[in-house]
PDB file of N, CA and C in Angstrom:
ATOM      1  N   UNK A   1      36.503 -29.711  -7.849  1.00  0.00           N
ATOM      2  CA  UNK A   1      35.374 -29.049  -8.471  1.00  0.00           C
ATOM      3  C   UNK A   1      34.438 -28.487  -7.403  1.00  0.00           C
ATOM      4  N   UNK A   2      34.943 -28.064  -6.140  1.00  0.00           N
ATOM      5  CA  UNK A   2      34.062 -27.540  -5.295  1.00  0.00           C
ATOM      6  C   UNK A   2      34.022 -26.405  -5.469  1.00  0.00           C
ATOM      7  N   UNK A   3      32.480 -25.722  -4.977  1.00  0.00           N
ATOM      8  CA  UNK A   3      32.372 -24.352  -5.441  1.00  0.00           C
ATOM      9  C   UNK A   3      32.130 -24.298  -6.621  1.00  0.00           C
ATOM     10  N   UNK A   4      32.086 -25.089  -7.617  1.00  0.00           N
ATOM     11  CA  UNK A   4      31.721 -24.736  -9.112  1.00  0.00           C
ATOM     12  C   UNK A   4      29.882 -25.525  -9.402  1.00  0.00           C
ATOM     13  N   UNK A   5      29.374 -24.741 -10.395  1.00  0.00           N
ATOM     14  CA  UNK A   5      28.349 -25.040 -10.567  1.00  0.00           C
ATOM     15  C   UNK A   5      28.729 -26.306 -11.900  1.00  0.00           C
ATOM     16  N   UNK A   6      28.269 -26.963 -11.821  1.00  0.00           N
ATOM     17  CA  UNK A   6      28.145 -28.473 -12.374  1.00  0.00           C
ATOM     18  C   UNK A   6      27.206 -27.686 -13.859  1.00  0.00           C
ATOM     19  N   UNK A   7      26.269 -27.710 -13.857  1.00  0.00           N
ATOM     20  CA  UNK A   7      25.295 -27.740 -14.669  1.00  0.00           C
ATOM     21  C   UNK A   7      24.225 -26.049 -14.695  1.00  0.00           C
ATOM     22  N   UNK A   8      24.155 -25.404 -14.926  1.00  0.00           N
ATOM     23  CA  UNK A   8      23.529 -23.998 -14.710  1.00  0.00           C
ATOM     24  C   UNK A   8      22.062 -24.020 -14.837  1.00  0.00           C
ATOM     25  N   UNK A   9      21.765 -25.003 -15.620  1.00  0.00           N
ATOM     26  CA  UNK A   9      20.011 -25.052 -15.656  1.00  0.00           C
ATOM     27  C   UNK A   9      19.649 -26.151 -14.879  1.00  0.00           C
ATOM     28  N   UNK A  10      20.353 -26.518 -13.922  1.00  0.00           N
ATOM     29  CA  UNK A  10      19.900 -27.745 -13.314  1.00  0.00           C
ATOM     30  C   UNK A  10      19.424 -26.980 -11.756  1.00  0.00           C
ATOM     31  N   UNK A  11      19.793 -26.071 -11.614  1.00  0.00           N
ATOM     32  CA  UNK A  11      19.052 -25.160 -10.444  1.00  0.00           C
ATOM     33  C   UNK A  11      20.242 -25.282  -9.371  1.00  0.00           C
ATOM     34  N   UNK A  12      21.447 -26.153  -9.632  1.00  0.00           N
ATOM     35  CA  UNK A  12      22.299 -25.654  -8.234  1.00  0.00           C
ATOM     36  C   UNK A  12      22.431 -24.288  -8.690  1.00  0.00           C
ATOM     37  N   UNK A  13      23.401 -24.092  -7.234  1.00  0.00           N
ATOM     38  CA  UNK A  13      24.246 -22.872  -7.570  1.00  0.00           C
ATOM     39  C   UNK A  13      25.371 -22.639  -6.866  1.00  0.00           C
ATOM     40  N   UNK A  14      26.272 -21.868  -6.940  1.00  0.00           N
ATOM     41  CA  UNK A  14      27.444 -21.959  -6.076  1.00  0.00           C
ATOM     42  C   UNK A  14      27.025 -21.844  -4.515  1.00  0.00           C
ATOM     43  N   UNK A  15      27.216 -22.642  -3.259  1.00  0.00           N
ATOM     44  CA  UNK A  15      26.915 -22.005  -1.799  1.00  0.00           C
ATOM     45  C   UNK A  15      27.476 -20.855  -1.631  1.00  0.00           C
ATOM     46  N   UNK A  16      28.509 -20.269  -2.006  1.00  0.00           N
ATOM     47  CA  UNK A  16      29.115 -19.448  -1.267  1.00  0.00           C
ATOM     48  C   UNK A  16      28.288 -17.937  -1.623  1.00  0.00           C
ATOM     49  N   UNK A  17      27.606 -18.068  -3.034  1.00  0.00           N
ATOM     50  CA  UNK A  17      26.811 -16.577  -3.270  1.00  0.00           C
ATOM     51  C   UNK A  17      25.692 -16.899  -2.769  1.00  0.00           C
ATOM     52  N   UNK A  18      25.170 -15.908  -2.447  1.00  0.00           N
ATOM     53  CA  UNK A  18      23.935 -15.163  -1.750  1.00  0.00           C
ATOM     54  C   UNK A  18      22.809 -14.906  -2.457  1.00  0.00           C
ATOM     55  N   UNK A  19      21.799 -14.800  -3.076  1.00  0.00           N
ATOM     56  CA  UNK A  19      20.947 -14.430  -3.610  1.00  0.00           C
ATOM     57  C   UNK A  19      19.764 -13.758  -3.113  1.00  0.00           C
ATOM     58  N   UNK A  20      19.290 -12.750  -3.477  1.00  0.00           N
ATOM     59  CA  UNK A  20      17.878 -12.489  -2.963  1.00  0.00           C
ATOM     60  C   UNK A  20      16.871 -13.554  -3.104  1.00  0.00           C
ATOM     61  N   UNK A  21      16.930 -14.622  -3.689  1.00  0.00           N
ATOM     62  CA  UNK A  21      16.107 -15.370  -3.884  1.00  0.00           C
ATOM     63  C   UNK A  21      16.662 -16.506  -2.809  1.00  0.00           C
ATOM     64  N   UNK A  22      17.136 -16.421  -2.113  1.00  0.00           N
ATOM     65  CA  UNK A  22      17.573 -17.240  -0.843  1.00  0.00           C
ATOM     66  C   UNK A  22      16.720 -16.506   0.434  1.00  0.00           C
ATOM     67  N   UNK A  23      16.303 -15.712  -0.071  1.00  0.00           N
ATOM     68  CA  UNK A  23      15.490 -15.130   1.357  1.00  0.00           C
ATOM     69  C   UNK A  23      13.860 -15.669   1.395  1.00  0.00           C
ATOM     70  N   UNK A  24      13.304 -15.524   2.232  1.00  0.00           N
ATOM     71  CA  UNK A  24      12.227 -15.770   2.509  1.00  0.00           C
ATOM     72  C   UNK A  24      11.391 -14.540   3.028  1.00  0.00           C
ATOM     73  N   UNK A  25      10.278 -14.233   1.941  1.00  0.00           N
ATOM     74  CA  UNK A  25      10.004 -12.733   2.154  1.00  0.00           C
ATOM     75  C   UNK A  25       8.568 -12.652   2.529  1.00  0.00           C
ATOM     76  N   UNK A  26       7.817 -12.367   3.128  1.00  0.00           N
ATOM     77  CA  UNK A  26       6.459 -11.705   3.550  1.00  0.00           C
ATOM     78  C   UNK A  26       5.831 -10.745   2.970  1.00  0.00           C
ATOM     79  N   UNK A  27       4.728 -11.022   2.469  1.00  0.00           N
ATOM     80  CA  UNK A  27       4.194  -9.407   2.070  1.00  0.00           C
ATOM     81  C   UNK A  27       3.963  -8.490   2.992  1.00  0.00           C
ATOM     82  N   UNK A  28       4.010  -7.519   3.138  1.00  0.00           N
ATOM     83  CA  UNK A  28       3.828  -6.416   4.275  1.00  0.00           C
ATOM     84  C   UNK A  28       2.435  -6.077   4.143  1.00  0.00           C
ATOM     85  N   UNK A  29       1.632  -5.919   5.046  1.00  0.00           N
ATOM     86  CA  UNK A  29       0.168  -5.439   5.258  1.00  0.00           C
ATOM     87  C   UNK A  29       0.214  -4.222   4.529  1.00  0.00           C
ATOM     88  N   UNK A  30      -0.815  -3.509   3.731  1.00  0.00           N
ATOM     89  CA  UNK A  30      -0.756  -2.839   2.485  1.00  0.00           C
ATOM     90  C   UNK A  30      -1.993  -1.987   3.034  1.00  0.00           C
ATOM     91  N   UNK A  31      -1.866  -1.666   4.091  1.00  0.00           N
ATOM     92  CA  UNK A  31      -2.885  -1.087   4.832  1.00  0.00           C
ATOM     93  C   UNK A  31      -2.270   0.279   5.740  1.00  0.00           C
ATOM     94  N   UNK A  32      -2.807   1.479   5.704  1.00  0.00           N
ATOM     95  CA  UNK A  32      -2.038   2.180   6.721  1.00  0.00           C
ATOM     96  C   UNK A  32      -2.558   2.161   8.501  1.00  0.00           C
ATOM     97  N   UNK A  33      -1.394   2.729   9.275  1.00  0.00           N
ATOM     98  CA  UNK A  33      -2.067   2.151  10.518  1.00  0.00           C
ATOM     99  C   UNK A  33      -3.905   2.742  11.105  1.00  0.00           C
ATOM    100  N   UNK A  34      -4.109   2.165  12.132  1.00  0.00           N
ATOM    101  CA  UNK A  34      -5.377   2.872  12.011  1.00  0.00           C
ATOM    102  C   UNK A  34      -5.565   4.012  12.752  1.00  0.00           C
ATOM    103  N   UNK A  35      -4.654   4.562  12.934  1.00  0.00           N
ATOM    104  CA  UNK A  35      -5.387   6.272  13.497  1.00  0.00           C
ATOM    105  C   UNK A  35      -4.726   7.186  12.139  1.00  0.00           C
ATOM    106  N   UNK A  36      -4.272   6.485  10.576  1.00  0.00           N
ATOM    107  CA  UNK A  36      -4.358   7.100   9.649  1.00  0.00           C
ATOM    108  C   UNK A  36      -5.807   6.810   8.854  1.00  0.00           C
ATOM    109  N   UNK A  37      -6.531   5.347   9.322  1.00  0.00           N
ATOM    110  CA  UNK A  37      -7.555   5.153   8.628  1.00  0.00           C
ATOM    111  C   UNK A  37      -8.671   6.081   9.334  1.00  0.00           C
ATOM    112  N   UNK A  38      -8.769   6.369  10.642  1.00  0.00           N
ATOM    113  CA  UNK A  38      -9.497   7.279  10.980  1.00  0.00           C
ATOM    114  C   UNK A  38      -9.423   7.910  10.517  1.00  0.00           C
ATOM    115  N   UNK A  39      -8.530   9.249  10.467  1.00  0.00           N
ATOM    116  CA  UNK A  39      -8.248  10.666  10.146  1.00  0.00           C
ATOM    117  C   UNK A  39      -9.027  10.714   8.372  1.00  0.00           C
ATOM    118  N   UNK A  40      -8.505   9.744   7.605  1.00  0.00           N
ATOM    119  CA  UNK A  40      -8.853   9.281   6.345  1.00  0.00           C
ATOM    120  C   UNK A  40     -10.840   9.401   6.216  1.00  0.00           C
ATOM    121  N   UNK A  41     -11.512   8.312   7.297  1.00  0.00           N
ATOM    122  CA  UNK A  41     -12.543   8.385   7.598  1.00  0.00           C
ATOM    123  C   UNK A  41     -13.207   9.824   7.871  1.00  0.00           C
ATOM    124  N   UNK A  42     -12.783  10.423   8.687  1.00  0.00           N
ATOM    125  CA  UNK A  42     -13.351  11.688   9.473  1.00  0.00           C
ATOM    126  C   UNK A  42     -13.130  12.833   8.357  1.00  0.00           C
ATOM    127  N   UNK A  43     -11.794  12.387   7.148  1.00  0.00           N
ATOM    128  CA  UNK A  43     -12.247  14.090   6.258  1.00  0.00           C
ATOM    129  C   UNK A  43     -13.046  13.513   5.529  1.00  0.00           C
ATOM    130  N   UNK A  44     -12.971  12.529   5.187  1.00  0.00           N
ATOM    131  CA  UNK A  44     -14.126  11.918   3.888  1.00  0.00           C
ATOM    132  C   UNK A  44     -15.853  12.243   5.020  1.00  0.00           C
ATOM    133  N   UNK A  45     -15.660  12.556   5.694  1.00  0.00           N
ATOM    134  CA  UNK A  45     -16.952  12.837   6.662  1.00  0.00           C
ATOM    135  C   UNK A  45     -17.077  14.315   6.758  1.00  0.00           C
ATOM    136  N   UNK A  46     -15.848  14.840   6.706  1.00  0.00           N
ATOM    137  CA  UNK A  46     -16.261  16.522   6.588  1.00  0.00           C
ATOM    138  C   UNK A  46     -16.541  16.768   5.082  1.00  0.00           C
ATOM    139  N   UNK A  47     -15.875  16.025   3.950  1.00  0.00           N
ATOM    140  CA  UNK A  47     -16.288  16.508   3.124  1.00  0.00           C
ATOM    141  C   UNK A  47     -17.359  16.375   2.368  1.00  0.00           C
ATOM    142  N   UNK A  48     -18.065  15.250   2.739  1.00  0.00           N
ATOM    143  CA  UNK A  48     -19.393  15.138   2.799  1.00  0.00           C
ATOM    144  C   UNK A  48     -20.401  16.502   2.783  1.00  0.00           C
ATOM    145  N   UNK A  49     -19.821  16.290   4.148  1.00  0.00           N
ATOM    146  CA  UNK A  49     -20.694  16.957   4.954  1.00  0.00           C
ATOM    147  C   UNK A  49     -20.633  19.023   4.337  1.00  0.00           C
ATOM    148  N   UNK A  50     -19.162  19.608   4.239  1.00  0.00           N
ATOM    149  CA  UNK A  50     -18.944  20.660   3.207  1.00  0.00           C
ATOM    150  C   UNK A  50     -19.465  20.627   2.107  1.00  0.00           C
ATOM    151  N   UNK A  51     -19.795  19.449   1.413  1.00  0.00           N
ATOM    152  CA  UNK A  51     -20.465  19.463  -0.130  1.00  0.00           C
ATOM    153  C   UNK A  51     -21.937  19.830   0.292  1.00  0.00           C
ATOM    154  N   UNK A  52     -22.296  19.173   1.552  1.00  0.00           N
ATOM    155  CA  UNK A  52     -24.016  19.242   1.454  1.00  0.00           C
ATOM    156  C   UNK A  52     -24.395  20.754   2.288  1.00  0.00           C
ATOM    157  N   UNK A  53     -23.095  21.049   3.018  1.00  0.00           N
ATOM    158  CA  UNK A  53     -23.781  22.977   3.310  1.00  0.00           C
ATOM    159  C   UNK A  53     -23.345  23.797   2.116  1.00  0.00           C
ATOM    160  N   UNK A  54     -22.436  23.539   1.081  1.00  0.00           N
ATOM    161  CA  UNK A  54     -22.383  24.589   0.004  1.00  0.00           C
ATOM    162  C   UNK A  54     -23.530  24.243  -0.335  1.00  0.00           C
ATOM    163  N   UNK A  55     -24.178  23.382  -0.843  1.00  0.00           N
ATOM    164  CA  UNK A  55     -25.436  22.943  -1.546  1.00  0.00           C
ATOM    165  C   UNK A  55     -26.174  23.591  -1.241  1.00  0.00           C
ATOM    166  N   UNK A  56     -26.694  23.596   0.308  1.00  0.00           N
ATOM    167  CA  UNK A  56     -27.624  24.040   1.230  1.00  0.00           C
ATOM    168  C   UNK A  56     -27.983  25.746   1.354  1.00  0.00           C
ATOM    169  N   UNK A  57     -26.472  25.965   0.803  1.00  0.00           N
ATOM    170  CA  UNK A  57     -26.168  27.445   1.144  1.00  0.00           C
ATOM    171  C   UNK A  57     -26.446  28.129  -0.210  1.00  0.00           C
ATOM    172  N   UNK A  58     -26.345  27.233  -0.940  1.00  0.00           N
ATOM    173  CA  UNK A  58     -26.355  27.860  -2.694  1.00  0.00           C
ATOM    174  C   UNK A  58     -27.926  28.109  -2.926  1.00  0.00           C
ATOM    175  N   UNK A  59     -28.810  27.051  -2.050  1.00  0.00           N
ATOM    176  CA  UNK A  59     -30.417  26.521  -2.745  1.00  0.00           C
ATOM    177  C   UNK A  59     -31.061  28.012  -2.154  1.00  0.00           C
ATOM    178  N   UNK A  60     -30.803  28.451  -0.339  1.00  0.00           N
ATOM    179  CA  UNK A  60     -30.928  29.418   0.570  1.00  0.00           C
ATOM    180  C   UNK A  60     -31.326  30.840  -1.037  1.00  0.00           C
ATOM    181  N   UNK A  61     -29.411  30.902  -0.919  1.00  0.00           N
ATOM    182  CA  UNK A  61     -28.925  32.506  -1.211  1.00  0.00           C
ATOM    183  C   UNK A  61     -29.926  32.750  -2.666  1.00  0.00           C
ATOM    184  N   UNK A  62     -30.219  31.112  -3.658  1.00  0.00           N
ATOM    185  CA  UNK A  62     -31.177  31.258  -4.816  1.00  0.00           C
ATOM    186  C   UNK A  62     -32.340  31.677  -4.625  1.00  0.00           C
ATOM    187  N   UNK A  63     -32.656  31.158  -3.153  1.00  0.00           N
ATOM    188  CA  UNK A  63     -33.976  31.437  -3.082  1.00  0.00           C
ATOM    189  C   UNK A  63     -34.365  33.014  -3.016  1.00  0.00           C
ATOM    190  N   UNK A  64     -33.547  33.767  -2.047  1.00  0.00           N
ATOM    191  CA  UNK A  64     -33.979  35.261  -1.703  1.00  0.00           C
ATOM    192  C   UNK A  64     -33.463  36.073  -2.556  1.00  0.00           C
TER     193      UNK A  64
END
């Protein structure tokens, strides 16, 4: 009876199969590296910064 599973809800299982659940897995950092978090940083800083000269430029051209 080697190689056979005895009982199926008893949690053996055959050695010879493999399972993904035989591995031991890590979550992977869920973060991108950081000269993507810069770049990320710096447009969220231009676009700031583009929202507040259209603004600037709109209040100007209303005025004259």
């Amino acid at each position: 009876m080697e190689g056979k599973v005895e009982y199926a809800y008893s949690g053996a299982r055959d050695p010879g199969r493999r399972t993904i659940g035989d591995m031991l897995w890590s979550d992977p950092e869920n973060e991108p590296p950081k000269e993507l978090r810069d770049m990320q940083d710096m447009l969220r800083r231009l676009g700031v910064l583009m929202a507040l000269a259209m603004l600037l430029a709109m209040i100007v051209l209303g005025v004259m």
